[in-house]
C-alpha atoms as a PDB file:
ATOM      1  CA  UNK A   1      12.296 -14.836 -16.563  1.00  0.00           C
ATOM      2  CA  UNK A   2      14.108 -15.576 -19.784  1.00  0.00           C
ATOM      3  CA  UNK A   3      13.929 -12.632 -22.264  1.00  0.00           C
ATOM      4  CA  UNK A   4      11.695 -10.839 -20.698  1.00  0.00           C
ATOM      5  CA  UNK A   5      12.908  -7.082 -19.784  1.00  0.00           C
ATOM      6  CA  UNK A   6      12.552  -7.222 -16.320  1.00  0.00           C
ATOM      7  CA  UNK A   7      12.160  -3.294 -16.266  1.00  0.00           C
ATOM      8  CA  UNK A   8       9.513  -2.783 -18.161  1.00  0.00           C
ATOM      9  CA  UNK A   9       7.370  -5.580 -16.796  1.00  0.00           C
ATOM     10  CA  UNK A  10       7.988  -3.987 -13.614  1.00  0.00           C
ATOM     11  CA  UNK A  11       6.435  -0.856 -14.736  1.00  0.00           C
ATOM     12  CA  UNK A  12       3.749  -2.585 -16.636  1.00  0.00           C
ATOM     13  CA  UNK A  13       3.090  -5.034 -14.059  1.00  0.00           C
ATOM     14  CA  UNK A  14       3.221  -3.648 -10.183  1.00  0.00           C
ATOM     15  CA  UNK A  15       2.558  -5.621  -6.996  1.00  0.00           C
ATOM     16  CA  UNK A  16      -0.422  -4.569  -5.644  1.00  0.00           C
ATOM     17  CA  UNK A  17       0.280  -3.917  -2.011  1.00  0.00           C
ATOM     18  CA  UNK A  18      -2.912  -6.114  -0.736  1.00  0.00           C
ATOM     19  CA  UNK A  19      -1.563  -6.424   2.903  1.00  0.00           C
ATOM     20  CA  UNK A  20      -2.284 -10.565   2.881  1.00  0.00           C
ATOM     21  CA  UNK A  21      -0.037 -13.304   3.820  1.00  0.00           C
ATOM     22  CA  UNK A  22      -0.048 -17.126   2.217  1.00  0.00           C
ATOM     23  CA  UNK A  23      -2.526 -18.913   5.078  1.00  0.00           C
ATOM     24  CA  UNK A  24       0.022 -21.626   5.206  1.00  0.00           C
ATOM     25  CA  UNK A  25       3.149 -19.295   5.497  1.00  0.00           C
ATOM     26  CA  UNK A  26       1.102 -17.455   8.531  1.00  0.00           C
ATOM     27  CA  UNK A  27       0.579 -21.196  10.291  1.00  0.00           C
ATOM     28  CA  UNK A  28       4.437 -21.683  10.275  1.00  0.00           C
ATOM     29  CA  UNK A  29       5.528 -17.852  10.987  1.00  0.00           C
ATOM     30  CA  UNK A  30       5.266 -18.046  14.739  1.00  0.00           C
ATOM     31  CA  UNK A  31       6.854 -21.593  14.292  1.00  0.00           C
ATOM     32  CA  UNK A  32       9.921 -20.819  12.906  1.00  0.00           C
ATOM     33  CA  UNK A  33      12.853 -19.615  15.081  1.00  0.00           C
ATOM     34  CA  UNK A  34      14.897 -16.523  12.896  1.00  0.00           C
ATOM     35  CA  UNK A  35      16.662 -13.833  13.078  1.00  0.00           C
ATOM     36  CA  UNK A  36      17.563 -13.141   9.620  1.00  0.00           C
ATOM     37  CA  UNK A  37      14.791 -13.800   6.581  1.00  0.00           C
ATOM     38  CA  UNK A  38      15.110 -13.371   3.086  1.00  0.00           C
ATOM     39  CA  UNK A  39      12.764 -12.956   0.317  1.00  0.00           C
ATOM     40  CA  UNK A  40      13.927 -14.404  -2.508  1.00  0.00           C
ATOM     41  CA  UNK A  41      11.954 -12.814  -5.747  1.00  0.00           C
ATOM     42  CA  UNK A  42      10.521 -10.032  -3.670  1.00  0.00           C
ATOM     43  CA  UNK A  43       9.111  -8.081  -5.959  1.00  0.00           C
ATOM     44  CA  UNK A  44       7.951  -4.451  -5.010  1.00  0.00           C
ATOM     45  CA  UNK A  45       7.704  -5.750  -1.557  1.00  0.00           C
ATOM     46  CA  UNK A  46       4.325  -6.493  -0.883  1.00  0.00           C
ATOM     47  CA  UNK A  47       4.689  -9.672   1.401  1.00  0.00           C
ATOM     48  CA  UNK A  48       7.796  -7.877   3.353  1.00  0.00           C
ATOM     49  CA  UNK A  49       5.408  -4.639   4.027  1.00  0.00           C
ATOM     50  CA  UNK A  50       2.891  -7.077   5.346  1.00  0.00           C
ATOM     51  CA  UNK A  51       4.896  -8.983   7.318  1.00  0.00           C
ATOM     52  CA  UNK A  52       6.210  -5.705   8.964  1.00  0.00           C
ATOM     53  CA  UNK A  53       2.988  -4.104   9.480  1.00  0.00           C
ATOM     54  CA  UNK A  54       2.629  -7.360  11.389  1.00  0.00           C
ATOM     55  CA  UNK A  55       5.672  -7.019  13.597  1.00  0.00           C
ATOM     56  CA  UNK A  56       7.419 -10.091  12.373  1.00  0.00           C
ATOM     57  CA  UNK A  57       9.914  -8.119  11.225  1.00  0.00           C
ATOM     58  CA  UNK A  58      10.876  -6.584  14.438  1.00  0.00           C
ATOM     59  CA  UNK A  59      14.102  -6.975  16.247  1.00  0.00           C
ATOM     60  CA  UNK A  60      15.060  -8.893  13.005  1.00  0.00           C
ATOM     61  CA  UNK A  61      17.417  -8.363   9.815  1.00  0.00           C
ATOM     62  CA  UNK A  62      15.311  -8.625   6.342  1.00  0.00           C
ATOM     63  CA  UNK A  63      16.809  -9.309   3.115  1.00  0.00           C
ATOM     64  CA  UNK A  64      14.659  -9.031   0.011  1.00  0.00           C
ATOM     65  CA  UNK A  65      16.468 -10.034  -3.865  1.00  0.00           C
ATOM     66  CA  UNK A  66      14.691  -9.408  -7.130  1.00  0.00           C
ATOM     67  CA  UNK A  67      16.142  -9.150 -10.379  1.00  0.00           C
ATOM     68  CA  UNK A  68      14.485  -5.795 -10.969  1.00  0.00           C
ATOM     69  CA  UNK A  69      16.217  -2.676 -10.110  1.00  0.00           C
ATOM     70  CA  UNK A  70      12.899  -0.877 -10.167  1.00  0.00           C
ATOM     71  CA  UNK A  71      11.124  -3.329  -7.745  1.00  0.00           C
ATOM     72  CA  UNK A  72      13.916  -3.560  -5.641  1.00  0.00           C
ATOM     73  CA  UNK A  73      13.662   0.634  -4.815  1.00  0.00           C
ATOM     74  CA  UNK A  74       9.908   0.261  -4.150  1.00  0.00           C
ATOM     75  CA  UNK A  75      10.381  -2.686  -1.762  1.00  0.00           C
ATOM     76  CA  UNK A  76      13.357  -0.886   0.048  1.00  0.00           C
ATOM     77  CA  UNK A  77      10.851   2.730   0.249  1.00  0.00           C
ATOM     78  CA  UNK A  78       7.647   0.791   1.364  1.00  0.00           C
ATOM     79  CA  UNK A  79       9.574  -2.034   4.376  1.00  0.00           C
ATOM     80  CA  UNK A  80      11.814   0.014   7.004  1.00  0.00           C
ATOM     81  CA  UNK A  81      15.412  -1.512   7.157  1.00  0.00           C
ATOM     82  CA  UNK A  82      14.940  -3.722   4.912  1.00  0.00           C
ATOM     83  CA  UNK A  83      17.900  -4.802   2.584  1.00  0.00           C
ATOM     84  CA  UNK A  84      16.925  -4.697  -0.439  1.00  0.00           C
ATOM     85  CA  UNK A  85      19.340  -6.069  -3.639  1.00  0.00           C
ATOM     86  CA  UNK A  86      19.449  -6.471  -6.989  1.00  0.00           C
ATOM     87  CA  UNK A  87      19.511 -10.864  -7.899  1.00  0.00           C
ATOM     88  CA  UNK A  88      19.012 -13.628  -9.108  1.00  0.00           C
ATOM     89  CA  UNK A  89      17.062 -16.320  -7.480  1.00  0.00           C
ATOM     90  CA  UNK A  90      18.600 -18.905  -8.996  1.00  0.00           C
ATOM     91  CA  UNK A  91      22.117 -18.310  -7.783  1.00  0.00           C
ATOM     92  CA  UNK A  92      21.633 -15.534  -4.891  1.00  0.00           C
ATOM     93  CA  UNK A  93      24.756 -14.387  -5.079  1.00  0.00           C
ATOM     94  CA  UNK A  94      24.510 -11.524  -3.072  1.00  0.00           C
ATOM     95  CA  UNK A  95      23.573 -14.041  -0.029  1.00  0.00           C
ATOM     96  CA  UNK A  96      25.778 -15.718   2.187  1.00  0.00           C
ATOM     97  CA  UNK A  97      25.959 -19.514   2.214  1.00  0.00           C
ATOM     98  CA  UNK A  98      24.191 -20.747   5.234  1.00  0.00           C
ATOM     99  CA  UNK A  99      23.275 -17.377   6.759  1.00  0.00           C
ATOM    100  CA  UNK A 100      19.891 -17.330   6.410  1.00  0.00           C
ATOM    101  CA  UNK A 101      17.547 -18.374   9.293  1.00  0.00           C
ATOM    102  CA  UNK A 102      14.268 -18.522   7.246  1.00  0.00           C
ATOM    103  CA  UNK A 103      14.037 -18.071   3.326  1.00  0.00           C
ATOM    104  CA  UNK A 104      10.276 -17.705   1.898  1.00  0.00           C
ATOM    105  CA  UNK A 105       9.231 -17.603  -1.958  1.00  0.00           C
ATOM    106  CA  UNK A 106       5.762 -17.081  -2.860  1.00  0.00           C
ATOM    107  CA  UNK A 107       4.974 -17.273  -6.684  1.00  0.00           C
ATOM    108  CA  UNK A 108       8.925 -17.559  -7.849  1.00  0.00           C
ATOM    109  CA  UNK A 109       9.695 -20.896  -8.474  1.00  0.00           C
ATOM    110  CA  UNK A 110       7.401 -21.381 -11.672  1.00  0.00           C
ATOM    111  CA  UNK A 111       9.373 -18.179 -13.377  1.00  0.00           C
ATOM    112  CA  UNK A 112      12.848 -19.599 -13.171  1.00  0.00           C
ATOM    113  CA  UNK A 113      15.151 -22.367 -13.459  1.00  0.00           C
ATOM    114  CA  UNK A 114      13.920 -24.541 -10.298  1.00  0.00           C
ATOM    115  CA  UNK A 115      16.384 -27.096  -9.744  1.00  0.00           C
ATOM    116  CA  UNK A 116      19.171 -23.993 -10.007  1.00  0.00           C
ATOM    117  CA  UNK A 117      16.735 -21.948  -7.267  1.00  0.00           C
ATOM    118  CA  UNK A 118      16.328 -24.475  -5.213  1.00  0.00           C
ATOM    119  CA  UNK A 119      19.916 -25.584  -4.832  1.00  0.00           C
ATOM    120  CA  UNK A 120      20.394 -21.644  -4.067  1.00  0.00           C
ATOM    121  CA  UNK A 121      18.028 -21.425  -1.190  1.00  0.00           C
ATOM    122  CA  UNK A 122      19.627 -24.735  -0.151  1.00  0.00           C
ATOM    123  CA  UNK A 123      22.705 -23.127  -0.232  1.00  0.00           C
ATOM    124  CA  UNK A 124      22.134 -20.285   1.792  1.00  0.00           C
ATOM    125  CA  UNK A 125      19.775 -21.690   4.372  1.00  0.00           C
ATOM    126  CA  UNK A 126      21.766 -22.160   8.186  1.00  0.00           C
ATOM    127  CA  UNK A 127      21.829 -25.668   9.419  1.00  0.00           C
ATOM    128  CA  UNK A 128      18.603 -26.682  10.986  1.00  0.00           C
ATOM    129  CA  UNK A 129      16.755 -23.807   9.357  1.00  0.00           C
ATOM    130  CA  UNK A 130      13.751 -23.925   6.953  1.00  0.00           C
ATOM    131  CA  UNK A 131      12.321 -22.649   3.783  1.00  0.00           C
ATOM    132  CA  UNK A 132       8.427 -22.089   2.692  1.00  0.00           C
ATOM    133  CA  UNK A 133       8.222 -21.945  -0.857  1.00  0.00           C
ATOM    134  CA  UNK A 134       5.247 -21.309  -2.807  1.00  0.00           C
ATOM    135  CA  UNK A 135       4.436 -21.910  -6.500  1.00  0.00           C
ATOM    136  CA  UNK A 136       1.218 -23.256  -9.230  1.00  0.00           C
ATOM    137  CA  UNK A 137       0.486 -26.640  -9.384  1.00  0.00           C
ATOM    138  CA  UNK A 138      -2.498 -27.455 -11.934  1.00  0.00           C
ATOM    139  CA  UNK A 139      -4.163 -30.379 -13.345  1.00  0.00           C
ATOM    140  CA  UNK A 140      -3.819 -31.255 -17.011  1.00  0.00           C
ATOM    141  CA  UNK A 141      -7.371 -30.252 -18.039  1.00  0.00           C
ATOM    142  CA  UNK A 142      -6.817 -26.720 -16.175  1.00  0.00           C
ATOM    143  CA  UNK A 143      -7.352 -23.922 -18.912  1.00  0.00           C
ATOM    144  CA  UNK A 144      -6.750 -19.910 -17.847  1.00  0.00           C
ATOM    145  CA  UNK A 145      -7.059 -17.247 -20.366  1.00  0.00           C
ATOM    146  CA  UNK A 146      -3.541 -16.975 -20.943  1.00  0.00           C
ATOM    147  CA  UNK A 147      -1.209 -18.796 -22.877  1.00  0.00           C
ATOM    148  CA  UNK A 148       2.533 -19.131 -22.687  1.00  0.00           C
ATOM    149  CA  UNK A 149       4.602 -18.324 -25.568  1.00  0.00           C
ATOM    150  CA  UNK A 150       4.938 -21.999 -26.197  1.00  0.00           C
ATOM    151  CA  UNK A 151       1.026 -22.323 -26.042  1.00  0.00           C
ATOM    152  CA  UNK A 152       0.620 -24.082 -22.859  1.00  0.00           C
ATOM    153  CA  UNK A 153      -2.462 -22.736 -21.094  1.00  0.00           C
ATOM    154  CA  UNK A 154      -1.313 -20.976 -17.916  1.00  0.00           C
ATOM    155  CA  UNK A 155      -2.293 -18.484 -15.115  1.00  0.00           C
ATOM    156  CA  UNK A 156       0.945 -15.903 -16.055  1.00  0.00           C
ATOM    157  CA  UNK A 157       2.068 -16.071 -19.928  1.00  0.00           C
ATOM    158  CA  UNK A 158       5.422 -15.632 -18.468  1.00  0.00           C
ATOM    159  CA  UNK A 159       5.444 -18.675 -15.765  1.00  0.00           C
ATOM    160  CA  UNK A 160       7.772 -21.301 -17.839  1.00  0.00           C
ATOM    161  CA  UNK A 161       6.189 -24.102 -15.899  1.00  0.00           C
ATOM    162  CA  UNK A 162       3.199 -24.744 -13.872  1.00  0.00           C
ATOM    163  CA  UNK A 163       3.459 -28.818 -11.806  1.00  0.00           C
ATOM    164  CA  UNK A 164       0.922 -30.924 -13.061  1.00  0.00           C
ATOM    165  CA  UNK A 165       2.857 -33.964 -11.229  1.00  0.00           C
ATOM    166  CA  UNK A 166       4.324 -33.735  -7.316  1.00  0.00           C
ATOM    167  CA  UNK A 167       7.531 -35.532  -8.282  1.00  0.00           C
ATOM    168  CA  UNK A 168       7.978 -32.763 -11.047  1.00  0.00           C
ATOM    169  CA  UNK A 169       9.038 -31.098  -7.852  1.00  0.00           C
ATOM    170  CA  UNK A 170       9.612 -33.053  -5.179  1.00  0.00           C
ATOM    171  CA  UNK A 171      12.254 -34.984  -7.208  1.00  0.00           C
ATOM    172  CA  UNK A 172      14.564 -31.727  -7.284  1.00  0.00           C
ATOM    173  CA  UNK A 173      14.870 -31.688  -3.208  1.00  0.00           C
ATOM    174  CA  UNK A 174      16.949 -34.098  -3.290  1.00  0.00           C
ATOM    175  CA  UNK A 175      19.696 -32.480  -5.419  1.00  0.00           C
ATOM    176  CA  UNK A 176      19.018 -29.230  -3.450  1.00  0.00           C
ATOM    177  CA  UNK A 177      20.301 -30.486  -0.212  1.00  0.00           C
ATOM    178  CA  UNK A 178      16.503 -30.154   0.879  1.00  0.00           C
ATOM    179  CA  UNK A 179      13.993 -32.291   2.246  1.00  0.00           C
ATOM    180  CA  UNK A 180      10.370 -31.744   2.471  1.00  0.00           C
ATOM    181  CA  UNK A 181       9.216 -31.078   6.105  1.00  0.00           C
ATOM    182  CA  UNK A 182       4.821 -29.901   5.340  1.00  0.00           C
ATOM    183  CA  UNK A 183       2.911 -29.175   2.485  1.00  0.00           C
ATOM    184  CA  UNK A 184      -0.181 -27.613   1.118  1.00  0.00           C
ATOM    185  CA  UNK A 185      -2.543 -27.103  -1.813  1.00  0.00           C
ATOM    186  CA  UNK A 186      -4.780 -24.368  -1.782  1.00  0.00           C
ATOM    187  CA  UNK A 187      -7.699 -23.830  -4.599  1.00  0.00           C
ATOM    188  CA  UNK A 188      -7.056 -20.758  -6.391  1.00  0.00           C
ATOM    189  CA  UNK A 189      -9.373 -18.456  -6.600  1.00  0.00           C
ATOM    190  CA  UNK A 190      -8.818 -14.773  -8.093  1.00  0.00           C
ATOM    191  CA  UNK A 191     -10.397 -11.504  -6.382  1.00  0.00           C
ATOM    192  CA  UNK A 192     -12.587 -10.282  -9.145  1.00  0.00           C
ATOM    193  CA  UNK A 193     -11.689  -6.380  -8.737  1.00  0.00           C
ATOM    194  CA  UNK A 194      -8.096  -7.273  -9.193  1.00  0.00           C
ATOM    195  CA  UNK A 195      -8.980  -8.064 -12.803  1.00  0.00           C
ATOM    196  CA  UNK A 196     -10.691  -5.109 -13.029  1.00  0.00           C
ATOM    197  CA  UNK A 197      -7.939  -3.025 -11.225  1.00  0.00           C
ATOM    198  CA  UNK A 198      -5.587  -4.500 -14.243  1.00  0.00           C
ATOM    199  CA  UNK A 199      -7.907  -4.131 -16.861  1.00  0.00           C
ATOM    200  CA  UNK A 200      -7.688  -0.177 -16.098  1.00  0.00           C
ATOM    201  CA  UNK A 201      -4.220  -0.241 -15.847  1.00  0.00           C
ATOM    202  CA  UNK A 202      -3.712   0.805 -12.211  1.00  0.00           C
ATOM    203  CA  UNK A 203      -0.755   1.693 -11.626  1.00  0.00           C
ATOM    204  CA  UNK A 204      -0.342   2.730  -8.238  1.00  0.00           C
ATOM    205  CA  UNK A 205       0.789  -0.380  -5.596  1.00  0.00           C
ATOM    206  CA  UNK A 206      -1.439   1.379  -3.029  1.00  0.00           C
ATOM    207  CA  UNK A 207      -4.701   1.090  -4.674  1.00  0.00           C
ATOM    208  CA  UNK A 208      -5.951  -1.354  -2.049  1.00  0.00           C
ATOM    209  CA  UNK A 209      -5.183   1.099   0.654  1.00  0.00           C
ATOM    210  CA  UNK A 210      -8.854   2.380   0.120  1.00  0.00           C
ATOM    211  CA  UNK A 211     -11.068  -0.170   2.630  1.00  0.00           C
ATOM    212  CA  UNK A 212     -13.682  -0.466   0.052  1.00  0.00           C
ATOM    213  CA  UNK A 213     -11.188  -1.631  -2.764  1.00  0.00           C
ATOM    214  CA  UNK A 214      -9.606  -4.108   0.039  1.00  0.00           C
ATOM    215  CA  UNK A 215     -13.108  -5.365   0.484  1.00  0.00           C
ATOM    216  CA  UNK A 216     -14.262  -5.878  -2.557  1.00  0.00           C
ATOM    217  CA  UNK A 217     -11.213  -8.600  -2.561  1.00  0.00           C
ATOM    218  CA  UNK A 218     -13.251 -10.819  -0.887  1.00  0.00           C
ATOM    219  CA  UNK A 219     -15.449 -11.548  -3.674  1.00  0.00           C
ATOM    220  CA  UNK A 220     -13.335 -14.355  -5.710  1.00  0.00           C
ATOM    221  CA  UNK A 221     -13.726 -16.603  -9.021  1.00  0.00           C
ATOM    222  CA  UNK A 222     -12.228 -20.078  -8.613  1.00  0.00           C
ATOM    223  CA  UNK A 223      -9.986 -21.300 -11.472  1.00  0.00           C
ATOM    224  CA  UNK A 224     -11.252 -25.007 -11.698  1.00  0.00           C
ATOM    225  CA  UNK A 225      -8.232 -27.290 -11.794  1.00  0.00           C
ATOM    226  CA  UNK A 226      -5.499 -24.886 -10.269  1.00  0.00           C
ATOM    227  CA  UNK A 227      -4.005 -24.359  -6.959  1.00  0.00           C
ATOM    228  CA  UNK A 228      -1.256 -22.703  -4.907  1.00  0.00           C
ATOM    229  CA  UNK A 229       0.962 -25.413  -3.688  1.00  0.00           C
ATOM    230  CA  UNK A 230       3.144 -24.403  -0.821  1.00  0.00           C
ATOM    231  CA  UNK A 231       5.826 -26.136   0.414  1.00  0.00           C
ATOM    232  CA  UNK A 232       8.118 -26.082   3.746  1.00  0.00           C
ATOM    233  CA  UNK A 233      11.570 -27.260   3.629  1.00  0.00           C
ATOM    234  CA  UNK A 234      14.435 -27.836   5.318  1.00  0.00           C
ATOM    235  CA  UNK A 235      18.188 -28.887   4.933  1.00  0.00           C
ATOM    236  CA  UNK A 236      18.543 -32.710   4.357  1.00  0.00           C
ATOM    237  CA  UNK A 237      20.148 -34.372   7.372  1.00  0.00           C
ATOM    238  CA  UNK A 238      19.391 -31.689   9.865  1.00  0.00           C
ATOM    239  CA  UNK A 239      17.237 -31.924  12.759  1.00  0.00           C
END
């Protein structure tokens, strides 16, 4: 995340712990054979808890790396047995090479360095295993309220890229040691009381705990010209 101090937009910034899972990662969950799965850019741990509540977790070791100390606490207090680390995406350090059966990313990739990430998760990924990364893809008419510190229109100020071409990606893979095995776009469309949740400056991850809150999440705005594009990958040359 460049300059940013990763602290502080912890604190100013929490995961919401919404209990949801990507529609396409949830296809491929029962799918996928693992015993070990890391998050890579967890956050405060939102995806891991739901996963857990879900019982895909169970019986199995979890790893979850974010660069945050602060985020990295949350995730390890809200997901039992979870090992949780202080890193960096784009070199996981703290990772074995190919010891990982199943790596996911959701809403990483635009943040960072991609071709570094991407050779990382290539890295660590066990022969035969796969990946399901997710990220923002976006026409170049799409406009957001936000703008980047280089004044590119964009859903996050802080996302240093958002693909508005397939190879802008895809051509990385290669380099990566990864090849591209599915992929998705999804519309995006924001729950309107999360902008009001924000807006007040809601601090507490558990806010959607309440069932009307977590209702009211149903009612979404679309943002015309973006979507979530999620992609599954494996190692090049394996089966």
């Amino acid at each position: 995340m460049g300059a940013i101090d990763v602290e502080r937009y912890a604190d100013e910034h929490p995961n919401y712990f919404v209990d949801e899972i990507e529609p396409h990662l949830a296809e491929w969950l029962p799918r996928v054979a693992f015993t070990t799965l890391l998050d890579a850019g967890c956050g405060d741990g939102s995806l891991l808890a739901a996963l857990h509540r879900r019982g895909h977790l169970k019986g199995r070791r979890a790893i979850g790396v974010d660069l945050s100390q602060t985020r990295v606490e949350i995730a390890r207090r809200h997901v039992p047995g979870l090992e949780a680390r202080v890193d960096d995406v784009e070199t996981l350090g703290t990772v074995e090479g190919a010891g990982v059966d199943f790596v996911i990313s959701t809403q990483v990739l635009e943040h960072v360095d991609d071709a570094r990430m991407l050779r990382a998760i290539g890295r660590v990924l066990a022969p035969g295993k796969l990946a399901y990364v997710s990220t923002v893809a976006k026409r170049p008419w799409a406009r957001f309220i936000w703008r980047t510190p280089e004044g590119r229109w964009a859903l996050d100020p802080t996302h240093v890229r958002e693909y508005e071409r397939d190879d802008e990606l895809l051509d990385l893979l290669d380099a990566a040691g990864l090849e591209l095995v599915d992929q998705r776009k999804t519309p995006v469309a924001y729950p309107v009381v999360d902008f009001v949740v924000r807006r007040l400056g809601v601090q507490q991850r558990g806010v959607f705990a309440r069932p009307r809150l977590r209702a009211l999440r149903g009612l979404r705005v679309p943002i015309p010209g973006y979507w979530i594009w999620s992609l599954v990958l494996r190692r090049r040359g394996d089966p």
